[in-house]
PDB file of N, CA and C in Angstrom:
ATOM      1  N   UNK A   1       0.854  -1.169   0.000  1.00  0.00           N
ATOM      2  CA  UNK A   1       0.000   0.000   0.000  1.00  0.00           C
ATOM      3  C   UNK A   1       0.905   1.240   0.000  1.00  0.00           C
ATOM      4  N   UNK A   2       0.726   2.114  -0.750  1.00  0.00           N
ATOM      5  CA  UNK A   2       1.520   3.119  -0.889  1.00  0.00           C
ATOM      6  C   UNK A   2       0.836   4.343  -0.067  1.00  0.00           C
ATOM      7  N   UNK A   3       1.471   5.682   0.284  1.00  0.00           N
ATOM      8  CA  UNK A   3       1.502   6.811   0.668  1.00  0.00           C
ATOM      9  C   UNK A   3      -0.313   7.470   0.652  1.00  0.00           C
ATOM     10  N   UNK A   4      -0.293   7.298  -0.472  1.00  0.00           N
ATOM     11  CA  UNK A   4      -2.089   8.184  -1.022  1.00  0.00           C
ATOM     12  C   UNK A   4      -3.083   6.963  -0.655  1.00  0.00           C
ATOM     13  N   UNK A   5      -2.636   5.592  -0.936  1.00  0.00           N
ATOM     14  CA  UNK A   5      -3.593   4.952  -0.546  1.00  0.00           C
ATOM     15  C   UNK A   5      -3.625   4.582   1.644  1.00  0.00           C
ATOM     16  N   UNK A   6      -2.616   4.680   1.917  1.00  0.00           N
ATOM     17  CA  UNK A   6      -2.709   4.657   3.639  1.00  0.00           C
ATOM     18  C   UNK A   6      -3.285   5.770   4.040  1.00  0.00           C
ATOM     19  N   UNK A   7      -3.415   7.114   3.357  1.00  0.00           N
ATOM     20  CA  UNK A   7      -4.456   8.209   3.906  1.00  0.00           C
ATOM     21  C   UNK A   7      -5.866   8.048   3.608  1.00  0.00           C
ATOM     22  N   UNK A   8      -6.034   7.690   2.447  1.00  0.00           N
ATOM     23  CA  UNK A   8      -7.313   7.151   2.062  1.00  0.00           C
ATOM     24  C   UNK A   8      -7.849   6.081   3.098  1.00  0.00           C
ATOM     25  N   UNK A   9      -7.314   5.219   3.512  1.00  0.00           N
ATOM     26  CA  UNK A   9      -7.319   4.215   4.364  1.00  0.00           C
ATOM     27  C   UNK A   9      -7.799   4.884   5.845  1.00  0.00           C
ATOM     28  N   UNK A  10      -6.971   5.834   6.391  1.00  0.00           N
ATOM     29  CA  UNK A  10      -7.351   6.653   7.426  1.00  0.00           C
ATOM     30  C   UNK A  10      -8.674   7.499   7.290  1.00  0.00           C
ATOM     31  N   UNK A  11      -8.944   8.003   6.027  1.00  0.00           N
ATOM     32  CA  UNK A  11      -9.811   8.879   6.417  1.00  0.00           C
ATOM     33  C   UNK A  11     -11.441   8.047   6.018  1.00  0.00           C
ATOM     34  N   UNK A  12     -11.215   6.931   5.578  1.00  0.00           N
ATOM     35  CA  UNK A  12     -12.480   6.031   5.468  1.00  0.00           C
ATOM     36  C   UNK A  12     -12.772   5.678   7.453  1.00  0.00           C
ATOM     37  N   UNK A  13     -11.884   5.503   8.426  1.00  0.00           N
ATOM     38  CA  UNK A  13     -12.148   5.096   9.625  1.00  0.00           C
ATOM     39  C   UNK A  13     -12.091   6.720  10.575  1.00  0.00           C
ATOM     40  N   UNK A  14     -12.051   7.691   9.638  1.00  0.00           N
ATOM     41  CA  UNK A  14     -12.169   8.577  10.941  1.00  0.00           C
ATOM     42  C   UNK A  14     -13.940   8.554  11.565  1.00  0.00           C
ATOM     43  N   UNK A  15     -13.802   9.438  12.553  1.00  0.00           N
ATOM     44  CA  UNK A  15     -15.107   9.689  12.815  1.00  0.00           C
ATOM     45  C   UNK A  15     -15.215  11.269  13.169  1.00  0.00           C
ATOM     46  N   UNK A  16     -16.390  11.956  13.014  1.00  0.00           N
ATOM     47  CA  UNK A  16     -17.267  11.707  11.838  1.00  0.00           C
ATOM     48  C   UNK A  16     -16.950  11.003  10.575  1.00  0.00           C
ATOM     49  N   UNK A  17     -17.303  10.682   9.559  1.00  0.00           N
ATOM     50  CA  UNK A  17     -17.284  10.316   8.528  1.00  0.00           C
ATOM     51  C   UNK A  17     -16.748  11.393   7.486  1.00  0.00           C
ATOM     52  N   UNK A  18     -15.969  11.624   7.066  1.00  0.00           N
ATOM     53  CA  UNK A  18     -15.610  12.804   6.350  1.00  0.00           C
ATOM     54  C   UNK A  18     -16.762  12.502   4.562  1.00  0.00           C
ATOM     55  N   UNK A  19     -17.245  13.768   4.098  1.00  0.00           N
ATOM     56  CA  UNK A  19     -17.927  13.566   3.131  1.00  0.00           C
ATOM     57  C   UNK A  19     -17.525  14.034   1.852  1.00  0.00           C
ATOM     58  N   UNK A  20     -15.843  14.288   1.899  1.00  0.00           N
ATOM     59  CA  UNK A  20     -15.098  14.570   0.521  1.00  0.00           C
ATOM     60  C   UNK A  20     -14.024  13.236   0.220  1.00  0.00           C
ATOM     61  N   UNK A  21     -14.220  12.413   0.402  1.00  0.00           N
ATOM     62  CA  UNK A  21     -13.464  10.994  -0.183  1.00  0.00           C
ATOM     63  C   UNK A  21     -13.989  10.675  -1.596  1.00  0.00           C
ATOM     64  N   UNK A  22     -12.748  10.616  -2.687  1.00  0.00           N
ATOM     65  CA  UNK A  22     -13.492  10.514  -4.081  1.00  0.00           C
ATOM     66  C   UNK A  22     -13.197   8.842  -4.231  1.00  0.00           C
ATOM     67  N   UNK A  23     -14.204   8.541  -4.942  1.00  0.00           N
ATOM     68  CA  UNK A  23     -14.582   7.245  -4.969  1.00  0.00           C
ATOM     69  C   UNK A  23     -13.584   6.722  -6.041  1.00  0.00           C
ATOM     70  N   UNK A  24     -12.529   7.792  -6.995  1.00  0.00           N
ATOM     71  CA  UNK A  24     -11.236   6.931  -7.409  1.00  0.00           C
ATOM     72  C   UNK A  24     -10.222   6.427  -6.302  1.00  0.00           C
ATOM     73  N   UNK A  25     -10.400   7.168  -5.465  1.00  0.00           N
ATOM     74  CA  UNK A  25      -9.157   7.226  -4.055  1.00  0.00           C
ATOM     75  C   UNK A  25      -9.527   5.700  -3.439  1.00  0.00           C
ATOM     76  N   UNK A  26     -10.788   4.845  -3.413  1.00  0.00           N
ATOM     77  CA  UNK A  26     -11.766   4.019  -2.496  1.00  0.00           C
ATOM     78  C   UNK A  26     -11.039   2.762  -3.618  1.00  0.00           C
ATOM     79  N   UNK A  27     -11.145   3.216  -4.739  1.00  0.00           N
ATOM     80  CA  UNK A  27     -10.836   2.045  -5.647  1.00  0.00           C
ATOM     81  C   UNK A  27      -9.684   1.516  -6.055  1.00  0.00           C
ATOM     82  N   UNK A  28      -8.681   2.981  -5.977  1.00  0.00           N
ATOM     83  CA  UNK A  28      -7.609   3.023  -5.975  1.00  0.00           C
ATOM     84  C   UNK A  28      -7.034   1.915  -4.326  1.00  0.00           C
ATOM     85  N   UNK A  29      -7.553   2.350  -3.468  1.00  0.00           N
ATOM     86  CA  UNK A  29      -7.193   1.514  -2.513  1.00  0.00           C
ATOM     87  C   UNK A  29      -7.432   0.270  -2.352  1.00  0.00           C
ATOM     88  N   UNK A  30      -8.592   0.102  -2.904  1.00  0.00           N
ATOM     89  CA  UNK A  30      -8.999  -1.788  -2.868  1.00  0.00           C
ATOM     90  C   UNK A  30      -7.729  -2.341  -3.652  1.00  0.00           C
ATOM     91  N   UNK A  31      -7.500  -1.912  -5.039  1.00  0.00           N
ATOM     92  CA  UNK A  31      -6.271  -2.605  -5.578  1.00  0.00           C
ATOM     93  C   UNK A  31      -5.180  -2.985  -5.134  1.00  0.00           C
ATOM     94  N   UNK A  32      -4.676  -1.478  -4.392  1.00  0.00           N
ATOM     95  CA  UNK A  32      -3.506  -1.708  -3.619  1.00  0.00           C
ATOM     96  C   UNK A  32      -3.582  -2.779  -2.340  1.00  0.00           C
ATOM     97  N   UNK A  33      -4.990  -2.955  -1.794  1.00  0.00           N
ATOM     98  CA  UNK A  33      -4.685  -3.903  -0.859  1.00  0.00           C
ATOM     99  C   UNK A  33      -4.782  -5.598  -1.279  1.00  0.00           C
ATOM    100  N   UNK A  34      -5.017  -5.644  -2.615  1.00  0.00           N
ATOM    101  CA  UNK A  34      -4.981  -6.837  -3.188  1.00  0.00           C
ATOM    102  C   UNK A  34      -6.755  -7.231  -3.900  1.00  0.00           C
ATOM    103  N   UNK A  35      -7.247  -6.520  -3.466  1.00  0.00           N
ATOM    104  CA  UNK A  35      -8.943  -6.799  -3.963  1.00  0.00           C
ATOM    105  C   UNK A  35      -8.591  -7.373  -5.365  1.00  0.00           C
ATOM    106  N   UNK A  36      -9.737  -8.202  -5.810  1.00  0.00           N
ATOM    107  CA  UNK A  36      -9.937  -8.282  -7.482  1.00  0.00           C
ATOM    108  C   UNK A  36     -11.282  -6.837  -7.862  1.00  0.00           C
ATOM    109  N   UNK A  37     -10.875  -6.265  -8.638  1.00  0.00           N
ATOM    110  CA  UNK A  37     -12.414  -5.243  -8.861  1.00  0.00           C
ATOM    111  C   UNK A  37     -12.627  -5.309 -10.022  1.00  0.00           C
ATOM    112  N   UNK A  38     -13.664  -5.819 -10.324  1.00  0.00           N
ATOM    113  CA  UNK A  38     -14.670  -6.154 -11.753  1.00  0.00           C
ATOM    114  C   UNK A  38     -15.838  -5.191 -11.459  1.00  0.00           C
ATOM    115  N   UNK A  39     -15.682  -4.855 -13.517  1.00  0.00           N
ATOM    116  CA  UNK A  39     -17.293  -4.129 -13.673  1.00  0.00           C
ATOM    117  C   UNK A  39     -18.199  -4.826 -13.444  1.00  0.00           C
ATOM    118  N   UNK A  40     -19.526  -4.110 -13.435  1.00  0.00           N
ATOM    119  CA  UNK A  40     -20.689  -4.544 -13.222  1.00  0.00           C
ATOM    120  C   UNK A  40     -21.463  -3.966 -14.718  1.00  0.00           C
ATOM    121  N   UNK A  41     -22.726  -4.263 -14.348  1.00  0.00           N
ATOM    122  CA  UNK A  41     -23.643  -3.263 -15.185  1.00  0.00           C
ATOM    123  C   UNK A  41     -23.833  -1.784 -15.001  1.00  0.00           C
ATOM    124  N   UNK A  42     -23.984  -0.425 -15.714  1.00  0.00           N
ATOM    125  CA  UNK A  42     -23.863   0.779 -15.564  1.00  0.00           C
ATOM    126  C   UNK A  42     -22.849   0.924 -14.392  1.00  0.00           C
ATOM    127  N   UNK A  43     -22.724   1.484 -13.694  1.00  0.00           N
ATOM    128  CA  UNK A  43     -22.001   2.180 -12.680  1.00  0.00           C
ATOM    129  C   UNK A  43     -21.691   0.791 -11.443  1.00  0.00           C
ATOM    130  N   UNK A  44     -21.761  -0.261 -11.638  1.00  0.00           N
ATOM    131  CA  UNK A  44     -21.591  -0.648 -10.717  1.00  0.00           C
ATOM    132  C   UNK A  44     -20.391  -1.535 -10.727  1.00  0.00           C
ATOM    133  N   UNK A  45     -19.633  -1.922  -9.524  1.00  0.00           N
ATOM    134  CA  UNK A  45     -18.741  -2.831  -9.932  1.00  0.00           C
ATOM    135  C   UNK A  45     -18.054  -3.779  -8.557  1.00  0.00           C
ATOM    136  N   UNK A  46     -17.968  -4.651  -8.753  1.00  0.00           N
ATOM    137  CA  UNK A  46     -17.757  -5.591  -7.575  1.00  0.00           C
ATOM    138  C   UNK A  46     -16.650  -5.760  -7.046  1.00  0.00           C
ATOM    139  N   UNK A  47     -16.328  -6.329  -5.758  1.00  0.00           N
ATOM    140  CA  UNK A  47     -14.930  -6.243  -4.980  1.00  0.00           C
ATOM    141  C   UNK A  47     -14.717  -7.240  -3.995  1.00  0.00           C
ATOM    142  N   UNK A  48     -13.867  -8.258  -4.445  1.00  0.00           N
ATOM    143  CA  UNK A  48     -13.694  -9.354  -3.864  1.00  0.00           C
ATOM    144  C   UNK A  48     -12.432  -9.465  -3.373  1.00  0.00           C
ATOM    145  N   UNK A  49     -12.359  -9.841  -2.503  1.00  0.00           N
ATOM    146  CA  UNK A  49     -11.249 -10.215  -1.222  1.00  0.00           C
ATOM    147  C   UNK A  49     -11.325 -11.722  -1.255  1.00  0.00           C
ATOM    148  N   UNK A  50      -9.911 -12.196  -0.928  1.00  0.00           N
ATOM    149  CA  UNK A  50      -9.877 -13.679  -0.833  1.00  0.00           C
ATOM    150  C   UNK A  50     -10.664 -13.730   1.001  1.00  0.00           C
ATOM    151  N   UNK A  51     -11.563 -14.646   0.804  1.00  0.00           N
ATOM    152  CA  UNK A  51     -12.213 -15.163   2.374  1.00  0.00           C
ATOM    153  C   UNK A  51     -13.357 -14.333   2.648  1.00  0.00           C
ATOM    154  N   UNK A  52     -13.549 -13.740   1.514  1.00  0.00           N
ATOM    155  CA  UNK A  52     -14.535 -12.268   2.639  1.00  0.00           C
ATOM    156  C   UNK A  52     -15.631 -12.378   1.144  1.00  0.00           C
ATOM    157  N   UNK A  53     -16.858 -12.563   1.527  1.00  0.00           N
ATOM    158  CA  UNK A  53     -18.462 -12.314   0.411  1.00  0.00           C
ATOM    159  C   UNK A  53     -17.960 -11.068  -0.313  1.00  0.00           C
ATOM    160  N   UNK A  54     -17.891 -11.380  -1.626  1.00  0.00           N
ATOM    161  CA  UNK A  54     -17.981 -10.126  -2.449  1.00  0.00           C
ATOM    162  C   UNK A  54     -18.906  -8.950  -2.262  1.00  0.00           C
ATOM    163  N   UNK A  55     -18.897  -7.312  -2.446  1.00  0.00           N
ATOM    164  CA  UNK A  55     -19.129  -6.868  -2.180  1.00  0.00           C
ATOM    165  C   UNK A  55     -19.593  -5.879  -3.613  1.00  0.00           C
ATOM    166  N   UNK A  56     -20.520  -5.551  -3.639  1.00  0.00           N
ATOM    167  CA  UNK A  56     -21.335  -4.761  -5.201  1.00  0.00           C
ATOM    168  C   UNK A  56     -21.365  -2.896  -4.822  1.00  0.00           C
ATOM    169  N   UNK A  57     -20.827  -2.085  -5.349  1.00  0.00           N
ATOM    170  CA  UNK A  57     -20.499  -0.833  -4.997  1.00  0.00           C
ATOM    171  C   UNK A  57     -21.378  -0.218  -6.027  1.00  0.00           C
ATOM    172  N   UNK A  58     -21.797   1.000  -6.490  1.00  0.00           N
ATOM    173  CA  UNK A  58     -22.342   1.665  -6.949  1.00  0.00           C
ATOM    174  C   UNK A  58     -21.203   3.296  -7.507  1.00  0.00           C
ATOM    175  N   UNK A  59     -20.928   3.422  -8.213  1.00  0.00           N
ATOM    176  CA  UNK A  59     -19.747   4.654  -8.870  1.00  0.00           C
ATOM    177  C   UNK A  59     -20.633   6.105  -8.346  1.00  0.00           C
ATOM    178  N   UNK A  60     -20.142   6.752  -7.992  1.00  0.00           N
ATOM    179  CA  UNK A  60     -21.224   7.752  -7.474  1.00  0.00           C
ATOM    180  C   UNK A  60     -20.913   8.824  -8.362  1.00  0.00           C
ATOM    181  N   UNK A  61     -22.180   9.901  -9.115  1.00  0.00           N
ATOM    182  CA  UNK A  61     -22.332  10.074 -10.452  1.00  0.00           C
ATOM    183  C   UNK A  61     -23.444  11.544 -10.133  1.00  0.00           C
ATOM    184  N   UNK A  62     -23.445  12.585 -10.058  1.00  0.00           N
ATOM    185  CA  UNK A  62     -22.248  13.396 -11.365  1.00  0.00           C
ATOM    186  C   UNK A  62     -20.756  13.332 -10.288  1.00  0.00           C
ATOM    187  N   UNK A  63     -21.194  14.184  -9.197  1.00  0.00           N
ATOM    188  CA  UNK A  63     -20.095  14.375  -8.286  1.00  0.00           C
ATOM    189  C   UNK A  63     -19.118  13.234  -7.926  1.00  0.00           C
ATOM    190  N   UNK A  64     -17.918  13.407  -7.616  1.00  0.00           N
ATOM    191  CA  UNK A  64     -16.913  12.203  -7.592  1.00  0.00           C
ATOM    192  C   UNK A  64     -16.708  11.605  -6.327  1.00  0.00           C
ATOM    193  N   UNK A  65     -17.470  12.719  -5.378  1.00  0.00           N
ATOM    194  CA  UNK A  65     -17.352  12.412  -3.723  1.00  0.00           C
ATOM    195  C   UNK A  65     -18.309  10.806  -3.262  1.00  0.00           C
ATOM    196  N   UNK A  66     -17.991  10.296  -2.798  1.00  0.00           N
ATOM    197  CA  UNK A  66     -18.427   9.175  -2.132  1.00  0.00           C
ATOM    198  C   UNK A  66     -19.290   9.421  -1.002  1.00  0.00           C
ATOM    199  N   UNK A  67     -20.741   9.110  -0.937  1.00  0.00           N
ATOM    200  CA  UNK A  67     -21.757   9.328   0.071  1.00  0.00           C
ATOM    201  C   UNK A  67     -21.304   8.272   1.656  1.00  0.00           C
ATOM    202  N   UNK A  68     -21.693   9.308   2.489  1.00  0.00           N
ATOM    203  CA  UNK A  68     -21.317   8.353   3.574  1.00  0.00           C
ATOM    204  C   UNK A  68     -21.720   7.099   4.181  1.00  0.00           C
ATOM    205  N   UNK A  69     -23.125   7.097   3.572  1.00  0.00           N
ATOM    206  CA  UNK A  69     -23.442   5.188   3.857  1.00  0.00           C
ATOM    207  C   UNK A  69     -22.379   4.620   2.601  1.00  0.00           C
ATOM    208  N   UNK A  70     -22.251   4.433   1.598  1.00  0.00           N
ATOM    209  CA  UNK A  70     -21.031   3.728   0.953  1.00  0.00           C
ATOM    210  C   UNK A  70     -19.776   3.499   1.608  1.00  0.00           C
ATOM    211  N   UNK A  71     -19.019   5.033   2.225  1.00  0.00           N
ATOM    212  CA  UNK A  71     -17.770   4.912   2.942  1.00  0.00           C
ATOM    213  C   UNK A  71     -18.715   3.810   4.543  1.00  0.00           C
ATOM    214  N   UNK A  72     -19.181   4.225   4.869  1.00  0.00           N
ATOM    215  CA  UNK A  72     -19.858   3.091   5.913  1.00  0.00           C
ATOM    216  C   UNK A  72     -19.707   1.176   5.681  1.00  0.00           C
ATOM    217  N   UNK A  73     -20.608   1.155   4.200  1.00  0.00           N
ATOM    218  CA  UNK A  73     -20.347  -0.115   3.836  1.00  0.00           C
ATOM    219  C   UNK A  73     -18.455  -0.500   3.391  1.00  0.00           C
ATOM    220  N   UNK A  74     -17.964   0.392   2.727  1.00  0.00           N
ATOM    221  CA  UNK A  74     -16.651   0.294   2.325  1.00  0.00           C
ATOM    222  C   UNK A  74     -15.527  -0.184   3.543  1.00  0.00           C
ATOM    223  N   UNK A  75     -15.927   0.368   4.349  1.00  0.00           N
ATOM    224  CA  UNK A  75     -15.355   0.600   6.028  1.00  0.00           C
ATOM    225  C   UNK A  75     -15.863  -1.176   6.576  1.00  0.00           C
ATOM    226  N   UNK A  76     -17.052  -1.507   6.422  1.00  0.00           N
ATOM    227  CA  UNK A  76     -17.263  -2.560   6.950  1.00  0.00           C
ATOM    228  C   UNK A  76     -16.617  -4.065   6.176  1.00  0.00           C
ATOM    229  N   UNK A  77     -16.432  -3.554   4.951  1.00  0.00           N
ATOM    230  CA  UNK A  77     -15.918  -4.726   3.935  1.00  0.00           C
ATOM    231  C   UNK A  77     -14.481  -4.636   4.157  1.00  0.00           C
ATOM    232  N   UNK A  78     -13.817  -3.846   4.132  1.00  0.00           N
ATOM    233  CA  UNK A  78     -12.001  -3.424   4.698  1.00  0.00           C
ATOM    234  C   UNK A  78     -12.344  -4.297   6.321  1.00  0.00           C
ATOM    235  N   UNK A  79     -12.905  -4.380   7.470  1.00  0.00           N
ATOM    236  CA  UNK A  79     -12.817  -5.093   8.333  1.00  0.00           C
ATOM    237  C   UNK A  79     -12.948  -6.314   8.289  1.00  0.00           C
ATOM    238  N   UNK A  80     -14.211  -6.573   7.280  1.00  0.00           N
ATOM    239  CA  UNK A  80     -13.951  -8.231   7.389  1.00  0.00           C
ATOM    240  C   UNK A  80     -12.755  -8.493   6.415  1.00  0.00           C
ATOM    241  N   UNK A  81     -12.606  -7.803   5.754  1.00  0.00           N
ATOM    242  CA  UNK A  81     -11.071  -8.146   5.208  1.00  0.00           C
ATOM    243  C   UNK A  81      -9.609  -8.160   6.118  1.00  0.00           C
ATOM    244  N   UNK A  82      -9.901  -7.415   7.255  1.00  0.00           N
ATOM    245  CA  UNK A  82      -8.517  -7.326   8.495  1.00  0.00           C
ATOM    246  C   UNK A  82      -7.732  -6.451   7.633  1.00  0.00           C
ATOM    247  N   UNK A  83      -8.566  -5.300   7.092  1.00  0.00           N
ATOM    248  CA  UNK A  83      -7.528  -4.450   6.764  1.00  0.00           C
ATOM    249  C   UNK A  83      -8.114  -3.005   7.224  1.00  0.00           C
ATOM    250  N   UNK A  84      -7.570  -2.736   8.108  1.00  0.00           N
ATOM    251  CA  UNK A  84      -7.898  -1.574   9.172  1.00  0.00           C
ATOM    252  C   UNK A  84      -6.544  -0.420   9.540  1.00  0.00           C
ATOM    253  N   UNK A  85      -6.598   0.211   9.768  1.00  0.00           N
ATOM    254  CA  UNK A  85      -5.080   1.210   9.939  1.00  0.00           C
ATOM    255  C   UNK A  85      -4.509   0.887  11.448  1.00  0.00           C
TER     256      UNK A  85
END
């Protein structure tokens, strides 16, 4: 995991929930932690972890910011993955 993706990483577990996380930064990080990420249909696209239920995301559209129930679910799929800061 590199530099941009360990802040990204932090600011998905702060609290409050911060509501400027862009959803390239979210995707960008699944890669780096090893995820497989496949398209879906329109905007959607899936994210699988070895051991952990795949997980179906939604691209968030016009704006690039990521809504905070997503960083919520995103946050909960990084735990059952044991990847936490």
């Amino acid at each position: 995991m590199n530099k941009s993706q360990r802040k990204t990483l932090a600011k998905i577990f702060q609290d409050p929930i911060p509501a400027d996380i862009l959803w390239k930064d979210i995707e960008n990080l699944f890669l780096g932690t090893g995820a497989k990420v496949s398209e879906g249909k329109g905007s959607r696209i899936r994210v699988k972890f070895i051991g952990v239920p795949p997980a179906t995301f939604h691209r968030p559209h016009p704006r690039p910011e990521t809504d905070k129930g997503a960083v919520k679910s995103v946050r909960r799929l990084l735990i059952d993955a044991n990847i936490v800061p």
